[in-house]
C-alpha atoms as a PDB file:
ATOM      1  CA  UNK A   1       0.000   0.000   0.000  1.00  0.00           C
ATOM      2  CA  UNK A   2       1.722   3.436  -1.261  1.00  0.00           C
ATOM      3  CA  UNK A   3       0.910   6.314   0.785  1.00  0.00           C
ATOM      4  CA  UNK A   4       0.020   9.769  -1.041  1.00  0.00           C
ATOM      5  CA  UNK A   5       0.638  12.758   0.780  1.00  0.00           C
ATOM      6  CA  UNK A   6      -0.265  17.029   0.995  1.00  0.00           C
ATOM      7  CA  UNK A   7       1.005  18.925   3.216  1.00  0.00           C
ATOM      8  CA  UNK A   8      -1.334  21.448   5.206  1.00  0.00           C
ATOM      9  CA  UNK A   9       1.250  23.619   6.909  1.00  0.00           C
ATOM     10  CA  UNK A  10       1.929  23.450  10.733  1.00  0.00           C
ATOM     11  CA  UNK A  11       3.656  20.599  10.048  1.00  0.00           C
ATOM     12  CA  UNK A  12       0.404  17.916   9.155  1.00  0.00           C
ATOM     13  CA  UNK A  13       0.309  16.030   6.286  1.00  0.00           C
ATOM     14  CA  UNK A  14      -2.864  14.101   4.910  1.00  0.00           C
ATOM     15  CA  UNK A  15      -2.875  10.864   3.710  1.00  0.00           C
ATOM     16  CA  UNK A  16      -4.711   9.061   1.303  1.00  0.00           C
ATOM     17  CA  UNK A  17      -3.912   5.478  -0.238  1.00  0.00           C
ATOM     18  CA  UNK A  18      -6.067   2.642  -1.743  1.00  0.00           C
ATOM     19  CA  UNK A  19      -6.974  -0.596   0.100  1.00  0.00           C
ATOM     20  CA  UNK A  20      -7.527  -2.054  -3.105  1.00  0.00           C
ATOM     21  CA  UNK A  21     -10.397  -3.989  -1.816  1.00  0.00           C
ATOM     22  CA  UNK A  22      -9.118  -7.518  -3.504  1.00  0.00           C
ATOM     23  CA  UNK A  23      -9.249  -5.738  -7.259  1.00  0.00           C
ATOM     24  CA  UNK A  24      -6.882  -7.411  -9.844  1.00  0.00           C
ATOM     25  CA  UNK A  25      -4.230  -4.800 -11.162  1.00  0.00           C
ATOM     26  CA  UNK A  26      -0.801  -4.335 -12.618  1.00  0.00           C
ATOM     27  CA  UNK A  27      -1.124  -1.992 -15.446  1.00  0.00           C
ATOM     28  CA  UNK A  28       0.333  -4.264 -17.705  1.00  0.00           C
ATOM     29  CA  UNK A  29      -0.307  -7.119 -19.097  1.00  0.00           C
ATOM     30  CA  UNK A  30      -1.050 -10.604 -17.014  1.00  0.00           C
ATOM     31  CA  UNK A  31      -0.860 -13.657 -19.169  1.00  0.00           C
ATOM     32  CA  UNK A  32       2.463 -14.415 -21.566  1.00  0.00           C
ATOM     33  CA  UNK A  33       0.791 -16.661 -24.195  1.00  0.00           C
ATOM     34  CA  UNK A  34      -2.278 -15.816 -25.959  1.00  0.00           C
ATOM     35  CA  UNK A  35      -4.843 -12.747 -25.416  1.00  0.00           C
ATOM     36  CA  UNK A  36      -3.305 -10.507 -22.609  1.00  0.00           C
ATOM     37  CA  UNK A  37      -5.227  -9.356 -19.406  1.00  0.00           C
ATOM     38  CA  UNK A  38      -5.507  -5.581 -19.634  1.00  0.00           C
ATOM     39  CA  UNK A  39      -5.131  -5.027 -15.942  1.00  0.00           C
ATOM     40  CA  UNK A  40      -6.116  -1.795 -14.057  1.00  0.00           C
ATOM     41  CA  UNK A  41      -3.745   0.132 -11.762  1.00  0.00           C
ATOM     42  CA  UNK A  42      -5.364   2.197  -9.124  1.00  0.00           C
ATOM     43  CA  UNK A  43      -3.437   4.949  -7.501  1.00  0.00           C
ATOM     44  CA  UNK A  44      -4.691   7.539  -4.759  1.00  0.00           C
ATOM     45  CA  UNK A  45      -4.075  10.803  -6.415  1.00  0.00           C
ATOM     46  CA  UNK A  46      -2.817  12.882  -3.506  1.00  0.00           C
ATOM     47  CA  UNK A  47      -5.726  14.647  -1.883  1.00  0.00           C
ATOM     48  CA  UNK A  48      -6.711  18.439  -2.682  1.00  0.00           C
ATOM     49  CA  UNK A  49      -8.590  21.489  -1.673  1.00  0.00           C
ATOM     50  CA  UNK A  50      -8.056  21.170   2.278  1.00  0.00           C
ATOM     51  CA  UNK A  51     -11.240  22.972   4.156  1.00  0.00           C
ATOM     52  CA  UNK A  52     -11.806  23.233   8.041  1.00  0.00           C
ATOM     53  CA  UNK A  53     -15.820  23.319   8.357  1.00  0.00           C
ATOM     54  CA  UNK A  54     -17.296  22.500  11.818  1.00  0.00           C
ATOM     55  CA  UNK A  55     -20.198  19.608  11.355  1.00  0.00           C
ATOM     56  CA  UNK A  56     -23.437  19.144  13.766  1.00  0.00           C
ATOM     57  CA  UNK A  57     -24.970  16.134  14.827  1.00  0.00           C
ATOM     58  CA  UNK A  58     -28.635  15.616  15.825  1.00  0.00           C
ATOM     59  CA  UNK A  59     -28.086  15.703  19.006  1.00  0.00           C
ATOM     60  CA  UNK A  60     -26.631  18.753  18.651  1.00  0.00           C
ATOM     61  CA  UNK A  61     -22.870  17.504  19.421  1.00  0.00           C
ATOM     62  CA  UNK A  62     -20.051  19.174  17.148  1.00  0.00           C
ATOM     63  CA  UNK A  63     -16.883  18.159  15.117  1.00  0.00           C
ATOM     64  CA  UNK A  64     -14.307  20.070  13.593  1.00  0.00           C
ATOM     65  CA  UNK A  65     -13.689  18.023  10.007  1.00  0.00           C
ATOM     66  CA  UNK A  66     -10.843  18.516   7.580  1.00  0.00           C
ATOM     67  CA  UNK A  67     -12.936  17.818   4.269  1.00  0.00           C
ATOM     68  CA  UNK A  68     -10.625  17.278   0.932  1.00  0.00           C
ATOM     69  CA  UNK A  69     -11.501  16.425  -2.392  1.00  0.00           C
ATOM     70  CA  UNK A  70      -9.942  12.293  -3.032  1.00  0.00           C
ATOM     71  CA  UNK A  71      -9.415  11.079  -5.758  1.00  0.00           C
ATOM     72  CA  UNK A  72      -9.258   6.948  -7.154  1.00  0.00           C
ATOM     73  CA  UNK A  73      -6.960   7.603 -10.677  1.00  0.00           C
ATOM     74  CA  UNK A  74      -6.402   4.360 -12.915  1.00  0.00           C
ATOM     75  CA  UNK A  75      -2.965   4.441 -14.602  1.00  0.00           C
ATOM     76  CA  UNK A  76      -3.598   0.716 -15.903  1.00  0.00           C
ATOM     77  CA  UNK A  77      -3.871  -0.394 -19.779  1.00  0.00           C
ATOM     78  CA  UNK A  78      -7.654  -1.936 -19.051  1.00  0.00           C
ATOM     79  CA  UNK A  79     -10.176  -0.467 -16.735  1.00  0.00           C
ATOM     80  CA  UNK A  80     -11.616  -1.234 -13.407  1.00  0.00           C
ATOM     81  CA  UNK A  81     -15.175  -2.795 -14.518  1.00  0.00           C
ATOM     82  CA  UNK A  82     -17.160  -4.376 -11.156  1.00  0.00           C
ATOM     83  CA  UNK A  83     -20.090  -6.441 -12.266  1.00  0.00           C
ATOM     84  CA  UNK A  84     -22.741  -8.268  -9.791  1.00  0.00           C
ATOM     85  CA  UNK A  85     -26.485  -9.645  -9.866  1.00  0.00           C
ATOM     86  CA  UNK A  86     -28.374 -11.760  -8.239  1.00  0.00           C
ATOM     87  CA  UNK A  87     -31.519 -13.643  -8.715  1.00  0.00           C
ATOM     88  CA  UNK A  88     -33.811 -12.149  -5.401  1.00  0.00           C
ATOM     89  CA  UNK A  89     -33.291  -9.308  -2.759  1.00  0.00           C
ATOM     90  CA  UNK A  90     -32.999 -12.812  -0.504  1.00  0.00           C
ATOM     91  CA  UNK A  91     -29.303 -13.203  -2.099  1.00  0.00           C
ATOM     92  CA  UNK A  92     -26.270 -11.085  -0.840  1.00  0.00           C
ATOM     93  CA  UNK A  93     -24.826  -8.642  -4.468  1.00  0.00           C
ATOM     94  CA  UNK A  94     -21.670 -10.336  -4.707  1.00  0.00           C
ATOM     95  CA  UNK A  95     -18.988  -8.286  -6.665  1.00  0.00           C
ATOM     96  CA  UNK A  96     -17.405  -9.471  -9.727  1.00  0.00           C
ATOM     97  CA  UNK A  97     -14.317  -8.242 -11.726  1.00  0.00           C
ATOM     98  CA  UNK A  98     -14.734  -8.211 -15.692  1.00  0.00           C
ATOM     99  CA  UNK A  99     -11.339  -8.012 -17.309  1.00  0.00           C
ATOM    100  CA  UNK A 100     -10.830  -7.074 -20.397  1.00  0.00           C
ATOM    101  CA  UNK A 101      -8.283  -9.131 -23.107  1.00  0.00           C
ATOM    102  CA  UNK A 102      -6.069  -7.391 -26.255  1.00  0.00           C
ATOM    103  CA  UNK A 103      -8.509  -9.428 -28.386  1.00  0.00           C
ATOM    104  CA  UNK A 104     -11.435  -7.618 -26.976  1.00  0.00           C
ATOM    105  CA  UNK A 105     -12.775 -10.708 -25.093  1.00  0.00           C
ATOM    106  CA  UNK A 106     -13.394 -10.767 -21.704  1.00  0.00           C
ATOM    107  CA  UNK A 107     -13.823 -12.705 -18.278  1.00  0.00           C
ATOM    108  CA  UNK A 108     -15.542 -12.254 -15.043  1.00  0.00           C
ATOM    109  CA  UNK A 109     -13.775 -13.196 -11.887  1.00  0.00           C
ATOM    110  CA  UNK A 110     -15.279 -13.393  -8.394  1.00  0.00           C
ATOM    111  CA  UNK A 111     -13.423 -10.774  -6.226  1.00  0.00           C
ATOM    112  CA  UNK A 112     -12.248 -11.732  -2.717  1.00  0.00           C
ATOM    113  CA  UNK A 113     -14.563 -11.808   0.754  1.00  0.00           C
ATOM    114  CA  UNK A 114     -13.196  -8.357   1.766  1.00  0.00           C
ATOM    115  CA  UNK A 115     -14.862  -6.608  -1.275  1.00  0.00           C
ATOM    116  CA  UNK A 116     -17.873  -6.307  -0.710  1.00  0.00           C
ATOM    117  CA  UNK A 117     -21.142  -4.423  -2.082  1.00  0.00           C
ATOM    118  CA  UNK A 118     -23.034  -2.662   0.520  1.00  0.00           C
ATOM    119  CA  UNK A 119     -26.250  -0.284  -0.151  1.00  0.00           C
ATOM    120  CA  UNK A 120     -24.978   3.194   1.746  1.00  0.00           C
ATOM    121  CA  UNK A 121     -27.653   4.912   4.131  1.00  0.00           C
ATOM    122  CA  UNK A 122     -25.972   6.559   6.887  1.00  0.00           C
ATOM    123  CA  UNK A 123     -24.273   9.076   4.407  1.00  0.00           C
ATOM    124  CA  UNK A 124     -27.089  10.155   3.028  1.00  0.00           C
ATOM    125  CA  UNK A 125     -25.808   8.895  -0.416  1.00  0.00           C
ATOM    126  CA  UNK A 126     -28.372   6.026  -0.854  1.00  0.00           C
ATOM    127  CA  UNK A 127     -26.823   3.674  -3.720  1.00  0.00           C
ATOM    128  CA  UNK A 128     -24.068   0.993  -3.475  1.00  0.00           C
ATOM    129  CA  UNK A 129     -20.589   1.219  -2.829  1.00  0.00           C
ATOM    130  CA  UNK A 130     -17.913  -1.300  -2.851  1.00  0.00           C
ATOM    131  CA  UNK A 131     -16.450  -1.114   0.179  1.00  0.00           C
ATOM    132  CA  UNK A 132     -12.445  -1.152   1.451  1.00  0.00           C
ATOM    133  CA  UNK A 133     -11.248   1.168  -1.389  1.00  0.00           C
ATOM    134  CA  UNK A 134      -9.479   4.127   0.480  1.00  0.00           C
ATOM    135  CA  UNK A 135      -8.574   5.215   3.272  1.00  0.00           C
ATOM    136  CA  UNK A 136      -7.668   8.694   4.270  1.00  0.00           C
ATOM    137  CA  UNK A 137      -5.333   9.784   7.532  1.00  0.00           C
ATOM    138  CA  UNK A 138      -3.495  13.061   9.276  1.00  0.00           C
ATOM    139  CA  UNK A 139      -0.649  12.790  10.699  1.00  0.00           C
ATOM    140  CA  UNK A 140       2.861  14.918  11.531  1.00  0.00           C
ATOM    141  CA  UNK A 141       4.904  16.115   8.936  1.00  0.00           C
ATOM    142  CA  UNK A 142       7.646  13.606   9.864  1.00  0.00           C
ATOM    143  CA  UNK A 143       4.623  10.697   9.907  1.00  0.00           C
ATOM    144  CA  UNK A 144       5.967   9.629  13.067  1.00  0.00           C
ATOM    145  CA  UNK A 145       2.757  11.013  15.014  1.00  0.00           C
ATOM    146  CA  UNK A 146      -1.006   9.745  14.042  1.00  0.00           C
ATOM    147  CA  UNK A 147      -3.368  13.304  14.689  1.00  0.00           C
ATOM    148  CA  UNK A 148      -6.544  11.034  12.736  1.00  0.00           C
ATOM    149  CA  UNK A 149      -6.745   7.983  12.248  1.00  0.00           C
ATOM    150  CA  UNK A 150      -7.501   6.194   9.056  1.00  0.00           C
ATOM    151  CA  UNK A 151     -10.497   5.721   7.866  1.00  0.00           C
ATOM    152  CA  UNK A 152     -11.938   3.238   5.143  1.00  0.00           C
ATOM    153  CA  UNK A 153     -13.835   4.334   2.435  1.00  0.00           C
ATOM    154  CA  UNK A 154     -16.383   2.885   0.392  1.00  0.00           C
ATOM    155  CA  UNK A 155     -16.594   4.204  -3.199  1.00  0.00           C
ATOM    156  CA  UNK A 156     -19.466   4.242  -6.635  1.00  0.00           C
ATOM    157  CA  UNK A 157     -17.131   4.836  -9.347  1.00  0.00           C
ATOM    158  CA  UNK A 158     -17.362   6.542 -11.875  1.00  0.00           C
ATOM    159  CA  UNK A 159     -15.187   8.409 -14.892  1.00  0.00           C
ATOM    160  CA  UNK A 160     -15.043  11.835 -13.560  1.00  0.00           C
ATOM    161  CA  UNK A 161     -11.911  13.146 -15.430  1.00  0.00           C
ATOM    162  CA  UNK A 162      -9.675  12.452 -18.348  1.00  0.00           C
ATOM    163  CA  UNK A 163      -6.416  13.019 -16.609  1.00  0.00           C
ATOM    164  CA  UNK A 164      -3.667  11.137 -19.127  1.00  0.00           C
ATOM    165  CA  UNK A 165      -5.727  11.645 -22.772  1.00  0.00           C
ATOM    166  CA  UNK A 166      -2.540   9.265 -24.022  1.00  0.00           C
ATOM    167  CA  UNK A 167      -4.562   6.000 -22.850  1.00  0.00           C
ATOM    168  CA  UNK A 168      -8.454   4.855 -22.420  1.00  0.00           C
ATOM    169  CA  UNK A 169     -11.924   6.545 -24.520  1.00  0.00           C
ATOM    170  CA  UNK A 170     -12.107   9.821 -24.977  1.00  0.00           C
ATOM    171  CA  UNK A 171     -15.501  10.391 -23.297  1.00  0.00           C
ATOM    172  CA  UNK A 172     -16.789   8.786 -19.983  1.00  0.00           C
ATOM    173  CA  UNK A 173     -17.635   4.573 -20.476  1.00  0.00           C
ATOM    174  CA  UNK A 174     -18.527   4.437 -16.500  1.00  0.00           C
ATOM    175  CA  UNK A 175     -21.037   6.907 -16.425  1.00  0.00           C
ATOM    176  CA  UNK A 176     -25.097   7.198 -15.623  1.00  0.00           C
ATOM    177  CA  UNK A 177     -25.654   7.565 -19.621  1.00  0.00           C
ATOM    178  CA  UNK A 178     -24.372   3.999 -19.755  1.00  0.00           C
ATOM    179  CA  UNK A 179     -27.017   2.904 -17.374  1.00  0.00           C
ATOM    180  CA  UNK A 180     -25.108   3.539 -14.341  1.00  0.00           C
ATOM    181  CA  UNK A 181     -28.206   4.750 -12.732  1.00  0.00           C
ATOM    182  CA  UNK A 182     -25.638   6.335 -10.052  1.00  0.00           C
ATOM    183  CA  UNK A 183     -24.998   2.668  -8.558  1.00  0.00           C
ATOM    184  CA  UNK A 184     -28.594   2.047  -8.365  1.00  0.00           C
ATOM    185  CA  UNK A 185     -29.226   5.210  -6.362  1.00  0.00           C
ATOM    186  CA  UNK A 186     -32.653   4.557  -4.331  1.00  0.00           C
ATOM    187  CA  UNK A 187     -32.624   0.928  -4.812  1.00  0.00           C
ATOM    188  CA  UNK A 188     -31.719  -1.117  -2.399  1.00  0.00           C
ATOM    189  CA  UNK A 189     -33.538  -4.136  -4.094  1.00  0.00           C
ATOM    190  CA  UNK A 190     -31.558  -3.830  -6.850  1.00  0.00           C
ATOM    191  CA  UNK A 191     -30.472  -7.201  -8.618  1.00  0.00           C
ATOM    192  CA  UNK A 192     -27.688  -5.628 -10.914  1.00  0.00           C
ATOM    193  CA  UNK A 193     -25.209  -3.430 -11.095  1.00  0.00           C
ATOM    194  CA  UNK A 194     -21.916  -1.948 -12.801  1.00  0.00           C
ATOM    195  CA  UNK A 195     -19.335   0.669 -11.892  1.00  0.00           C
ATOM    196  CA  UNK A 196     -16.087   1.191 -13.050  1.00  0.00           C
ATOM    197  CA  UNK A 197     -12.861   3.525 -13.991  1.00  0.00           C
ATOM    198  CA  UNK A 198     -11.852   3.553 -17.185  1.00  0.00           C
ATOM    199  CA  UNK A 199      -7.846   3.533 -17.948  1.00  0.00           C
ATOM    200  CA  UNK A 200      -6.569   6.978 -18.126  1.00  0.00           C
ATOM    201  CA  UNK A 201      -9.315   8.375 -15.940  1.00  0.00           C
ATOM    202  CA  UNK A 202      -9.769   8.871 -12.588  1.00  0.00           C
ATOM    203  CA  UNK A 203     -13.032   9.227  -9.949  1.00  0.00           C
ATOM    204  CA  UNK A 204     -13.512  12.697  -7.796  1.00  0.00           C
ATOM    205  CA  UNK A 205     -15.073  12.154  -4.602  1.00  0.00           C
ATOM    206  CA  UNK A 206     -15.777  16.597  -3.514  1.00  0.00           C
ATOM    207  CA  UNK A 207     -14.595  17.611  -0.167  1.00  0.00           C
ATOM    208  CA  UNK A 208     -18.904  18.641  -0.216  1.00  0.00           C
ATOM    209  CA  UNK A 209     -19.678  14.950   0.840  1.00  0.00           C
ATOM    210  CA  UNK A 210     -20.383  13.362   3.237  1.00  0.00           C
ATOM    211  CA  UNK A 211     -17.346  10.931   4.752  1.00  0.00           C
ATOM    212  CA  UNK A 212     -15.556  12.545   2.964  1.00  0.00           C
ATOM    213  CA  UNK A 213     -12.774  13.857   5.822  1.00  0.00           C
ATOM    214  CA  UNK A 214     -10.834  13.373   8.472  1.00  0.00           C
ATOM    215  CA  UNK A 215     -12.104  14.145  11.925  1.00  0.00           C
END
């Protein structure tokens, strides 16, 4: 796990870096004979717009949060594609990885135990998000000295921005206008489901959400 880093003056840095949550990756190529694995490669672009704001809880107690825009950025040849369905709202949503082959072909793969789908209520965001992705941390400038501790964070990806135009599509592939329906926002029932990165783009989660800080 590589750690990103900004520093925040008075000698604090924040953190961010990706749990991975089981995904394949590499960024290369996986398999030496035959069609080759285009493999994603997630990296936590360093955090960005630091803002104090003080936030109030129903029962009226108070915290003072360090909100930041993070950021999920794949630098891989193939994107991060996470497929599931089931056949009832009975049935857990397990999560499944399609990757995609030089020949165009793919294959789905079941991901491991720790990545998990889970339908988001407490954040007031109200759609799925596979969980274990991130997790975001203060500490001293010398990282010797833990101020916050980490914190994991569950993400609905999505191509927010082209940031290297020398690899993946030109225009958004993991996006509502694909039938993203903004990981099945409102539906809990839901039996499918995709969300993704493409390669070359990366996700924005705004420093405006909720979760989204360090306390």
């Amino acid at each position: 796990m590589k750690w990103r880093a900004v520093s925040l003056g008075a000698g604090m840095l924040l953190l961010a870096a990706l749990c991975a949550a089981g995904a394949a990756g590499g960024g290369a190529f996986a398999r030496a004979a035959g069609p080759a694995d285009l493999l994603p490669d997630l990296v936590a672009d360093p955090p960005a717009h630091p803002l104090l704001d003080y936030y109030a809880y129903p029962d009226g107690s108070h915290d003072l949060l360090l909100r930041f825009d993070g950021y999920v950025h794949n630098a891989g040849a193939g994107a991060l594609d996470i497929r599931a369905s089931r056949a009832s709202t009975l049935q857990p949503l397990p999560p499944m990885q399609r990757l995609y082959r030089s020949d165009g072909s793919f294959h789905d793969d079941p991901m491991p135990a720790n990545a998990q789908l889970f339908y988001s209520n407490a954040d007031g965001h109200h759609h799925w998000h596979l969980q274990n992705v991130a997790r975001y941390s203060l500490s001293s400038r010398d990282r010797k000295h833990l101020v916050a501790p980490a914190l994991k964070v569950g993400f609905c990806f999505e191509d927010s921005e082209h940031v290297d135009t020398t690899i993946g599509p030109s225009a958004p592939v993991y996006s509502d206008a694909h039938g993203r329906h903004f990981c099945q926002k409102n539906q809990p029932g839901a039996l499918s489901l995709f969300e993704g990165v493409s390669a070359g783009w990366r996700d924005l989660y705004a420093r405006n959400l909720a979760l989204q800080w360090v306390v």
